[in-house]
Protein backbone atom coordinates (compact mmCIF):
# COMPACT_ATOMS: atom_id res chain seq x y z
CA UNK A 1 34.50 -94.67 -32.27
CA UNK A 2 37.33 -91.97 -31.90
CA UNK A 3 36.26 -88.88 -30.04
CA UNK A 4 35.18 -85.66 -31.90
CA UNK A 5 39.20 -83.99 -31.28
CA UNK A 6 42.25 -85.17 -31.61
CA UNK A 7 45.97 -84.37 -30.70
CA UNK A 8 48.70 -84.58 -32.32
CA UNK A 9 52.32 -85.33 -30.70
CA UNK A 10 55.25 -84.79 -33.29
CA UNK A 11 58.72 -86.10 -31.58
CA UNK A 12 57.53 -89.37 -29.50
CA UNK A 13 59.66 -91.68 -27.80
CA UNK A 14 59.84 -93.04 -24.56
CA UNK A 15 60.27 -89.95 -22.25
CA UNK A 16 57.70 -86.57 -22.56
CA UNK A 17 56.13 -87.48 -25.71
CA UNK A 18 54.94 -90.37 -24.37
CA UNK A 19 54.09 -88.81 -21.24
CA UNK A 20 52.19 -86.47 -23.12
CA UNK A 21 50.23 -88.88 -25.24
CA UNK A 22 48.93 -90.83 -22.57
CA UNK A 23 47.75 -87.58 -20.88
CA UNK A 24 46.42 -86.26 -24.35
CA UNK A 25 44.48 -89.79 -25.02
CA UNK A 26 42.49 -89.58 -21.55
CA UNK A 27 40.31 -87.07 -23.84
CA UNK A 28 41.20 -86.66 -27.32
CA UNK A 29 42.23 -89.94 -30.01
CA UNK A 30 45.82 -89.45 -30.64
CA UNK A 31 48.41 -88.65 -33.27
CA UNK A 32 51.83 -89.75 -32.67
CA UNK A 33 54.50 -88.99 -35.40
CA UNK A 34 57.97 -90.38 -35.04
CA UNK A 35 60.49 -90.57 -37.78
CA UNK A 36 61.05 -94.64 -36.09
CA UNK A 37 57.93 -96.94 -35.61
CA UNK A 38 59.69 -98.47 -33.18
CA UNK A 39 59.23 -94.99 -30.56
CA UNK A 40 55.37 -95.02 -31.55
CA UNK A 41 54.24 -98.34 -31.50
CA UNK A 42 54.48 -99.26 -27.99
CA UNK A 43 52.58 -96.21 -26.40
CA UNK A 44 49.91 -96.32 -29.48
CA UNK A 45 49.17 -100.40 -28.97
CA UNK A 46 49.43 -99.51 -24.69
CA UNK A 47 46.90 -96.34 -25.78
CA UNK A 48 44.82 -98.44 -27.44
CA UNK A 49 44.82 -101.77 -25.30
CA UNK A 50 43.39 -99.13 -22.54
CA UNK A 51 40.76 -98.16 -24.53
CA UNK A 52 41.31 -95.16 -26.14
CA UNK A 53 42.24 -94.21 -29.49
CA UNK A 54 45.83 -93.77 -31.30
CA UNK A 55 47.76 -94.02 -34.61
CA UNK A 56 51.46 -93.98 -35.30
CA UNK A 57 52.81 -91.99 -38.21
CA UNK A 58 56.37 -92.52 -39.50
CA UNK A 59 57.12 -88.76 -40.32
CA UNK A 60 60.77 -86.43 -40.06
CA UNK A 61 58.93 -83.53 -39.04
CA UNK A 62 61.71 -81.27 -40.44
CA UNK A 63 60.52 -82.49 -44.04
CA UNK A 64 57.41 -80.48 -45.56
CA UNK A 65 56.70 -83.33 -47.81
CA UNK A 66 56.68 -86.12 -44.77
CA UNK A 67 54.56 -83.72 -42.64
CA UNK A 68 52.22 -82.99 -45.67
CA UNK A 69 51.65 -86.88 -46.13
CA UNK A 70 50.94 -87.12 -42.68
CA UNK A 71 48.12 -85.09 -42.52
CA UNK A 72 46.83 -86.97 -45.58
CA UNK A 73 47.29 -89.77 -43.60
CA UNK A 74 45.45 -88.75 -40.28
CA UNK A 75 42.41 -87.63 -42.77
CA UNK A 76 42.39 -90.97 -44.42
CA UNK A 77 42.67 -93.34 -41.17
CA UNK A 78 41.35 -91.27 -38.16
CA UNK A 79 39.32 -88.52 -38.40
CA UNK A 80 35.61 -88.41 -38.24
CA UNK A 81 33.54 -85.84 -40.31
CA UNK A 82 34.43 -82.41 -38.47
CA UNK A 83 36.72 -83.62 -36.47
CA UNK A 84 39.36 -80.67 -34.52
CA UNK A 85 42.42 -80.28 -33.66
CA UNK A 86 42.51 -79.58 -29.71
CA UNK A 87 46.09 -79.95 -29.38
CA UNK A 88 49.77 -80.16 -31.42
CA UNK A 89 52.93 -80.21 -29.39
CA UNK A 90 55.95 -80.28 -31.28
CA UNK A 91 58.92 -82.40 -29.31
CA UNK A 92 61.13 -83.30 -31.81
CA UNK A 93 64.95 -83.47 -31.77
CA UNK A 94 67.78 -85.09 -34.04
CA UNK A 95 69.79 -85.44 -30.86
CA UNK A 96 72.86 -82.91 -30.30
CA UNK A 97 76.32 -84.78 -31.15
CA UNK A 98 77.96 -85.36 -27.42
CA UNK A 99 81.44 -84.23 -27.90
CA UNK A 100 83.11 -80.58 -26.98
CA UNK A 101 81.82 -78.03 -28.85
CA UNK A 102 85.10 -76.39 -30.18
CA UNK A 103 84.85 -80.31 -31.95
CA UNK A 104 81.63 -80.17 -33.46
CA UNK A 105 81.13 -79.24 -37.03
CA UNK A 106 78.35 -77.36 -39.03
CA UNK A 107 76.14 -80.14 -40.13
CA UNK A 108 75.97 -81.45 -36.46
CA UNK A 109 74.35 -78.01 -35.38
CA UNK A 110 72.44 -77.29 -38.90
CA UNK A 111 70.97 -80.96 -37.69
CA UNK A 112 69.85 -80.36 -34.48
CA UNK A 113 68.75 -76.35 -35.26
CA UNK A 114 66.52 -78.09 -38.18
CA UNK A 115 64.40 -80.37 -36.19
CA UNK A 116 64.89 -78.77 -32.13
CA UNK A 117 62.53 -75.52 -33.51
């Protein structure tokens, strides 16, 4: 049975999200929102295998409509009656285009402004 709070971790891969979600899932079930399943799924089945309590949402967290669905989603497959949030961390980045930045154009910073809040 998941644990009356939950966290969610938007922005998980292998490095601090991670991190953060195996901290966060000591006390609280766990929401882990990637725009790849494939940066979730092995911390939510390694959460999970250790007992606790973890889903994986495939979500850009710089679209509205993605992050609206995802909430629908955490209602629908996690949360028990009355459930709280305890925690949201938001650790989400497009990546920055590696190149000298006289050379980089417009949509390479609008990209990583947009999702690096």
């Amino acid at each position: 049975m998941a644990p009356p709070f939950f966290a969610i971790i938007s922005g998980v891969g292998s490095g601090t999200g991670a991190s953060l979600a195996r901290r966060f899932a000591q006390s609280y079930a766990v929401v882990l929102l990637s725009r790849k399943p494939s940066s979730y799924e092995p911390v939510v089945a390694e959460i999970n295998a250790a007992g606790g309590t973890a889903i994986g949402i495939t979500a850009d967290a710089s679209d509205p409509v993605a992050v609206d669905a995802a909430f629908a989603k955490i209602e629908a497959e996690l949360l028990l009656p009355g459930a709280k949030l305890a925690a949201a961390v938001y650790n989400g980045h497009a990546g920055m285009s590696r190149k000298p930045f006289l050379e980089l154009k417009l949509e390479d910073l609008q990209t990583s402004l947009g999702t690096a809040a």
